[in-house]
Protein backbone atom coordinates (compact mmCIF):
# COMPACT_ATOMS: atom_id res chain seq x y z
CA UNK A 1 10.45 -17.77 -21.39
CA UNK A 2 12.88 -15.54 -23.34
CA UNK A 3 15.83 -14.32 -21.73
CA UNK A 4 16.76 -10.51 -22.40
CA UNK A 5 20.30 -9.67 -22.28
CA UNK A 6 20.89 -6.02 -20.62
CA UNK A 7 18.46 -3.61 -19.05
CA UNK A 8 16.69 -0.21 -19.90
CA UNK A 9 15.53 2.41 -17.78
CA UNK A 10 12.39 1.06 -18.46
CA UNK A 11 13.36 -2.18 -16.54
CA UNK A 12 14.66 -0.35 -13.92
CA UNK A 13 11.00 1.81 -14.15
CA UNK A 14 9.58 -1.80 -13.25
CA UNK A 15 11.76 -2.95 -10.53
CA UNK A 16 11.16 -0.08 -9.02
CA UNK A 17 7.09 -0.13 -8.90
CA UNK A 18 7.01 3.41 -9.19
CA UNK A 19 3.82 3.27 -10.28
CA UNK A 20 2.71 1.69 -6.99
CA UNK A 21 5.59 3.58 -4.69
CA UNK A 22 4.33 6.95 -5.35
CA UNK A 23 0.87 6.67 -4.22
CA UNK A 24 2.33 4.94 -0.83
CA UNK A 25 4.71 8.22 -0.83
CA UNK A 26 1.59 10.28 -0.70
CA UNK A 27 -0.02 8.84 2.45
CA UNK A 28 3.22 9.95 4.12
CA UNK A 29 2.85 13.57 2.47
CA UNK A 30 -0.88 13.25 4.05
CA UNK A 31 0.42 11.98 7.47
CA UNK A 32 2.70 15.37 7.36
CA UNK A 33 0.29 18.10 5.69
CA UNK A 34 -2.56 17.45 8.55
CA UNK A 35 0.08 17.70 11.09
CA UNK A 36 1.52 20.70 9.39
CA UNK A 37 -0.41 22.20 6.54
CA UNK A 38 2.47 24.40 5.28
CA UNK A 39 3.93 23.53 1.88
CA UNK A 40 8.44 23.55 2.43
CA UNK A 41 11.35 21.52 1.57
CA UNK A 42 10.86 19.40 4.60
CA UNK A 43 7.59 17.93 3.41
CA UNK A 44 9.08 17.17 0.54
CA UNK A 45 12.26 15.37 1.11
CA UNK A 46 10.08 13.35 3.75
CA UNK A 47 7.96 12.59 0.62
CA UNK A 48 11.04 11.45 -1.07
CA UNK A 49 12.79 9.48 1.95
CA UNK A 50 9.52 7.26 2.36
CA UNK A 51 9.10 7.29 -1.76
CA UNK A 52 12.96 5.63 -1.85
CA UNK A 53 12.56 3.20 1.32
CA UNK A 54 9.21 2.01 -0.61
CA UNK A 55 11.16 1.34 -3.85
CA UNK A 56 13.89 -0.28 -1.72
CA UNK A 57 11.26 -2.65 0.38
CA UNK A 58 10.18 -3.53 -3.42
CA UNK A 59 13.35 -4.58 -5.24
CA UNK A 60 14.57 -6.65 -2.06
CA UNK A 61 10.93 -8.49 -2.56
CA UNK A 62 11.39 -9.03 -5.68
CA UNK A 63 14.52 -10.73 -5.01
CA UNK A 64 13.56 -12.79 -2.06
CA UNK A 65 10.59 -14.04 -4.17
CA UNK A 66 12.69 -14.83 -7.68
CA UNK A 67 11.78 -18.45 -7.34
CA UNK A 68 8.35 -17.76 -7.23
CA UNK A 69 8.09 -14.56 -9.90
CA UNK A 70 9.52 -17.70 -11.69
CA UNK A 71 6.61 -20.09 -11.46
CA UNK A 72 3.55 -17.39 -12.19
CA UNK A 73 2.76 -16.33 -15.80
CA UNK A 74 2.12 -13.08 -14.62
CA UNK A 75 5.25 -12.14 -13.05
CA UNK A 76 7.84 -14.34 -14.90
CA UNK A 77 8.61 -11.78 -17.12
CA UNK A 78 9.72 -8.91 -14.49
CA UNK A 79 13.50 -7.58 -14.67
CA UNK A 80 14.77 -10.20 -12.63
CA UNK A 81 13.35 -13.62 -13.24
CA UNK A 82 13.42 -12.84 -17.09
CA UNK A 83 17.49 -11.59 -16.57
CA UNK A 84 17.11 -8.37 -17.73
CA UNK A 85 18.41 -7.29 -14.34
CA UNK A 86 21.18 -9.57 -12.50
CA UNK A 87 20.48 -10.12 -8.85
CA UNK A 88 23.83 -8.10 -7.87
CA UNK A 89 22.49 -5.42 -10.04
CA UNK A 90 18.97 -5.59 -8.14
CA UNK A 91 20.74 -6.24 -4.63
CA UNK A 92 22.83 -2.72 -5.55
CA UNK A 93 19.77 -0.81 -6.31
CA UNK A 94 17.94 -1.72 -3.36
CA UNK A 95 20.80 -0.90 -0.50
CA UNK A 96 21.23 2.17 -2.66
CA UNK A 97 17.88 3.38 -2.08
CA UNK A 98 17.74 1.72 1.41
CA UNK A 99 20.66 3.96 2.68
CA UNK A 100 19.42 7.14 0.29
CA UNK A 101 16.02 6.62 2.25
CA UNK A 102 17.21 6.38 5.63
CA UNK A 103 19.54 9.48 4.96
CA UNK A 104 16.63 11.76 3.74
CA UNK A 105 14.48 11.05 6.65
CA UNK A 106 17.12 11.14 9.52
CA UNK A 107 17.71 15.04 7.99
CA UNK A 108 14.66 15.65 7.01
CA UNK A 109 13.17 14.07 10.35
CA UNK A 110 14.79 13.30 13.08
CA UNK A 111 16.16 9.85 14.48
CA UNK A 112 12.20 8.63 15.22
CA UNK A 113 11.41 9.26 11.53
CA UNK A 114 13.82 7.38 9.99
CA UNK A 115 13.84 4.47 12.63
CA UNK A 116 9.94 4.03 11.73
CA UNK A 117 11.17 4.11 8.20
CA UNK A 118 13.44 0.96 8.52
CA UNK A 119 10.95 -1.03 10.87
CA UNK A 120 8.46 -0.33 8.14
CA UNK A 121 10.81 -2.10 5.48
CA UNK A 122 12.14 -5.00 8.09
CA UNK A 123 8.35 -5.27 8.21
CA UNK A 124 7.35 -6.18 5.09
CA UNK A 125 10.40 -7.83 3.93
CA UNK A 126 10.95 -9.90 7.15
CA UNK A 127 7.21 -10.60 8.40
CA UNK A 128 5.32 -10.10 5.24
CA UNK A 129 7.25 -11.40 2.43
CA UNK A 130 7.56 -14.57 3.95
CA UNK A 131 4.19 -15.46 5.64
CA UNK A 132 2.46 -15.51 2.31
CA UNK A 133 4.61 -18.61 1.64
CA UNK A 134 2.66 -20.13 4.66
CA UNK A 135 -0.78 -18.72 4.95
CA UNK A 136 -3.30 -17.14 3.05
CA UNK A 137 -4.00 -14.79 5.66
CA UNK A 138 -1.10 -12.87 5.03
CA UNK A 139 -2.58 -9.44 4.30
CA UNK A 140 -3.07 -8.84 7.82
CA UNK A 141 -0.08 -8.57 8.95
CA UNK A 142 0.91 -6.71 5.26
CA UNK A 143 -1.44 -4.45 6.02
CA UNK A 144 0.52 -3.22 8.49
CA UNK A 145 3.36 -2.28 6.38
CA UNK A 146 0.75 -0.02 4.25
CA UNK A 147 -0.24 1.85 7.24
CA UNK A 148 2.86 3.01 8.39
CA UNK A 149 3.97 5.70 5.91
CA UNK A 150 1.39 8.36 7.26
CA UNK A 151 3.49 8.11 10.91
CA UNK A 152 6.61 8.56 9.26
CA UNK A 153 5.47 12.23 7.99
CA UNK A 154 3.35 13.05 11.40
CA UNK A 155 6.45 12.55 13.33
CA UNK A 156 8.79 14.09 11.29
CA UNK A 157 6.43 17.16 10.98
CA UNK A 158 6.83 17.29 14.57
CA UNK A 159 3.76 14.80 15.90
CA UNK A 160 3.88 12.10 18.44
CA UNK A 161 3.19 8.22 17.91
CA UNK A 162 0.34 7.91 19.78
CA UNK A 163 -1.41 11.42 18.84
CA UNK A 164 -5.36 10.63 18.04
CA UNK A 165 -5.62 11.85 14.52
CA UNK A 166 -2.49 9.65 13.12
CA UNK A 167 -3.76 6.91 14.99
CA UNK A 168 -7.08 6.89 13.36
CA UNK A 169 -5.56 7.24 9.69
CA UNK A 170 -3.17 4.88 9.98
CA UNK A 171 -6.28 2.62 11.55
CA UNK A 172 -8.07 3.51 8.26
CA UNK A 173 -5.63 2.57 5.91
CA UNK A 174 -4.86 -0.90 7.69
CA UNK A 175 -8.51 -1.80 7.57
CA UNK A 176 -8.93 -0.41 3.65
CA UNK A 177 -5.48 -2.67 2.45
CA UNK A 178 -7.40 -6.01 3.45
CA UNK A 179 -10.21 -5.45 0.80
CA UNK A 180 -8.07 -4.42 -1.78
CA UNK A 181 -5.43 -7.24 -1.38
CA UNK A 182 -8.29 -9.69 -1.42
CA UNK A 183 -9.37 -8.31 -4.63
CA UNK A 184 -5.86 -8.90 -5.98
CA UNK A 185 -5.20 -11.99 -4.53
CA UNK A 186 -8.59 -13.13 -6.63
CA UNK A 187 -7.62 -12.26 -9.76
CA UNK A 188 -4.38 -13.57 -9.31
CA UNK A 189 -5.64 -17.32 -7.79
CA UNK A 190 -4.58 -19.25 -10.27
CA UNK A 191 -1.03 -17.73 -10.51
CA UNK A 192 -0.57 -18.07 -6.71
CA UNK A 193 -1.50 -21.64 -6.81
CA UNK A 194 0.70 -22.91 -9.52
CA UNK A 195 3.67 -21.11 -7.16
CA UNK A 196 2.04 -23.04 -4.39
CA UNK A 197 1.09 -19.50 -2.49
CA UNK A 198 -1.73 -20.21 -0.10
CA UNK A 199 -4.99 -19.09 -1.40
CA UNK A 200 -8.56 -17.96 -0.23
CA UNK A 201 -9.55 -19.98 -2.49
CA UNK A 202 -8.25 -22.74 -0.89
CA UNK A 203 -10.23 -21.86 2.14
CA UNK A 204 -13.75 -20.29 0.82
CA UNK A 205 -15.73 -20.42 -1.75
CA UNK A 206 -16.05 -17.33 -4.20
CA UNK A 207 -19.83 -16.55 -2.73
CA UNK A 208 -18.21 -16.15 1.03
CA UNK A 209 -14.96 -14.15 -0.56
CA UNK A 210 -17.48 -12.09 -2.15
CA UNK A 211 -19.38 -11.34 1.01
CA UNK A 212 -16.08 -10.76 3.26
CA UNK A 213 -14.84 -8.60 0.62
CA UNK A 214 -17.91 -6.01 1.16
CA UNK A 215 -18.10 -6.85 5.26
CA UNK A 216 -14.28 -5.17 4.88
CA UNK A 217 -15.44 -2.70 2.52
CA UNK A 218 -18.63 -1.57 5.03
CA UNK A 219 -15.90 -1.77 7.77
CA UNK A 220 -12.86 0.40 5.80
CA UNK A 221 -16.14 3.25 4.63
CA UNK A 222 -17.08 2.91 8.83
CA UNK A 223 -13.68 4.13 9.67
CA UNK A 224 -13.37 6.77 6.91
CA UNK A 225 -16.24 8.24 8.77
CA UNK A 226 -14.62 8.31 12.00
CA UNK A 227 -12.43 11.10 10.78
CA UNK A 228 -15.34 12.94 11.02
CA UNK A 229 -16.51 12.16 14.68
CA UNK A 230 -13.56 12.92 15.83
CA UNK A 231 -12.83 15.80 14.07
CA UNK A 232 -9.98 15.32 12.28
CA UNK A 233 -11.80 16.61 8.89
CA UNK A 234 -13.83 19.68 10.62
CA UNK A 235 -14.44 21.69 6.94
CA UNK A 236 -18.82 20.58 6.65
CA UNK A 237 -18.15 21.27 3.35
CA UNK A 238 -15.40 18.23 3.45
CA UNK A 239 -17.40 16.20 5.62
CA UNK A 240 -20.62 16.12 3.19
CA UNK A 241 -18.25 15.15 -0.04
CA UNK A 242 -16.74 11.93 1.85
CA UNK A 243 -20.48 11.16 3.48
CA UNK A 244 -21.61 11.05 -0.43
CA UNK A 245 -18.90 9.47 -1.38
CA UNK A 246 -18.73 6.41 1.21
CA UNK A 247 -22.80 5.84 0.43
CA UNK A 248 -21.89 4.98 -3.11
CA UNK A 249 -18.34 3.34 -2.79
CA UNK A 250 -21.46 0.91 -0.39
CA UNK A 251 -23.78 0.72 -3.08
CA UNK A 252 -21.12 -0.02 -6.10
CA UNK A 253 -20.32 -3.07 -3.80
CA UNK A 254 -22.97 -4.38 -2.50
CA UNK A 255 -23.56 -6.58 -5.56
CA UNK A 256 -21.36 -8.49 -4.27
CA UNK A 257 -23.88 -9.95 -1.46
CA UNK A 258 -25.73 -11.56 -4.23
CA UNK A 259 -22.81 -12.25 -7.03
CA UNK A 260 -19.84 -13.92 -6.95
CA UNK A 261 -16.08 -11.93 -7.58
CA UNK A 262 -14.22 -13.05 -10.75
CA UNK A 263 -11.21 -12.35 -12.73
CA UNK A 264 -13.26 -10.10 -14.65
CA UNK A 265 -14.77 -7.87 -11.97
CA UNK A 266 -11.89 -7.83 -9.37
CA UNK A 267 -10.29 -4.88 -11.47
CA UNK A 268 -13.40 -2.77 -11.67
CA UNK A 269 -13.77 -3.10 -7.74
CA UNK A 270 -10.03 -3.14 -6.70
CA UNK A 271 -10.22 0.31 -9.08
CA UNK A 272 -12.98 2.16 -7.45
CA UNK A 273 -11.67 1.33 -3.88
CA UNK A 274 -8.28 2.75 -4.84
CA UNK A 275 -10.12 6.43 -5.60
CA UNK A 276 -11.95 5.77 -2.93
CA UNK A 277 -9.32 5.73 -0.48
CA UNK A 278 -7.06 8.17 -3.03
CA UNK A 279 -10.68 10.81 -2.43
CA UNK A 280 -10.21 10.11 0.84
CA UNK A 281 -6.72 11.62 1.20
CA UNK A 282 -6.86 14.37 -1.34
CA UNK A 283 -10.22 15.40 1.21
CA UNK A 284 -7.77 15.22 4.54
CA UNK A 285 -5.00 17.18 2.83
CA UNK A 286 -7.86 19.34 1.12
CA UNK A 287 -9.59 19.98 4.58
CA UNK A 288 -6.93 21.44 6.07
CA UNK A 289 -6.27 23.79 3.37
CA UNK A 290 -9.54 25.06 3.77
């Protein structure tokens, strides 16, 4: 592997993940808007404090997991295995953004925000980062970490933990991750095996992956759905798009009852789950606009 001396924004664009960190920054703009649909400075600089505490949650993963980034062709050559960015450098960066994070939301929020906030990144670097060293299971408790970003902008638009509608999107979004990390997690097998990462693989065949992976799928469009029951998207008009919708996210997947998933087909599913679940929140925000 060549070494790079120095760093460029760009590297600093790929520690970051921003490319990944933003859309997790908009399911805490969504948690906000259907608590309170009113565009202001607040919603925003929530946006930000969850954007900054995702990037942070990154760049300290990426440094507890050097060793491994190390072992996998497809990671070897991120900013800090390949050198371009020293581990002090990295370490810097990520209580920088930590503290920035937690500052944003404790002003833009209140106390509750910005506690939920630094559970969510104890989360994932504490529970998460280390149980996929041990088990291939360990989207589940991931998951978790995923679906936490819509309470931090209900509560610091002034809702409570336990309100019904945040409970049933942040329900939704847990349930969607597990699909698409299995889809990622099976392109990625043979990487995760030659770091010694527990696999699916190790545990199924690709036929039953294949068949979990659109049980989940049925189960994530089931609970998009709920949103509707309950009435937490009311516009019929909003309700009819995301009915449409969820019968053909079903019927683009349900090949995979009768085919197996592969390297070359996890993208083209993992892709058309994301808009799903992207559609989804663009109709939530979009339905209370309307």
């Amino acid at each position: 592997m060549t070494i790079k001396e120095g760093n460029t924004f760009k590297d600093w664009i790929q520690l970051s993940k921003i490319n990944i960190m933003i859309p997790v920054s908009l399911t805490g703009f969504t948690g906000y808007f259907v608590f309170d649909p009113h565009l202001s400075a607040k919603i925003f600089f929530t946006t930000l404090g969850i954007l900054l505490l995702a990037i942070s949650a990154s760049v300290l993963n990426q440094i507890q997991e050097v060793d491994l980034d190390n072992k996998m062709s497809r990671t070897q050559y991120r900013p800090i295995p390949a050198k371009r960015i020293r581990l002090p450098q990295a370490a810097t960066f990520c209580i920088f953004a930590l503290l920035s994070g937690m500052a944003v939301l404790y002003l833009a929020g209140n106390f509750m925000t910005a506690l939920i906030g630094l559970i969510t990144v104890l989360w994932y670097n504490g529970v998460y980062t280390y149980s996929k060293r041990i088990t291939a299971f360990a989207v589940v408790p991931g998951a978790v970490t995923g679906a936490l970003p819509p309470i931090i902008g209900w509560v610091a638009a002034g809702g409570g933990l336990w309100d019904k509608p945040i409970i049933f999107i942040v329900f939704l979004l847990f349930i969607g991750q597990i699909p698409h990390f299995w889809l990622v997690i099976m392109k990625y097998g043979e990487d995760y095996k030659q770091a010694g990462i527990p696999s699916l693989t190790d545990i199924f065949t690709l036929s039953q992956i294949s068949r979990l992976t659109f049980s989940w799928v049925v189960t994530s469009v089931v609970a998009a759905l709920f949103l509707c029951y309950f009435e937490i998207i009311k516009s019929h008009l909003i309700i009819a798009i995301l009915v449409a919708v969820s019968i053909y996210i079903i019927w683009r997947f349900i090949d995979l009852l009768t085919i197996e998933i592969n390297k070359n087909n996890c993208r083209k599913y993992s892709r058309e789950l994301d808009f799903y679940f992207l559609l989804v929140l663009l109709l939530l925000i979009t339905d209370r606009i309307i």
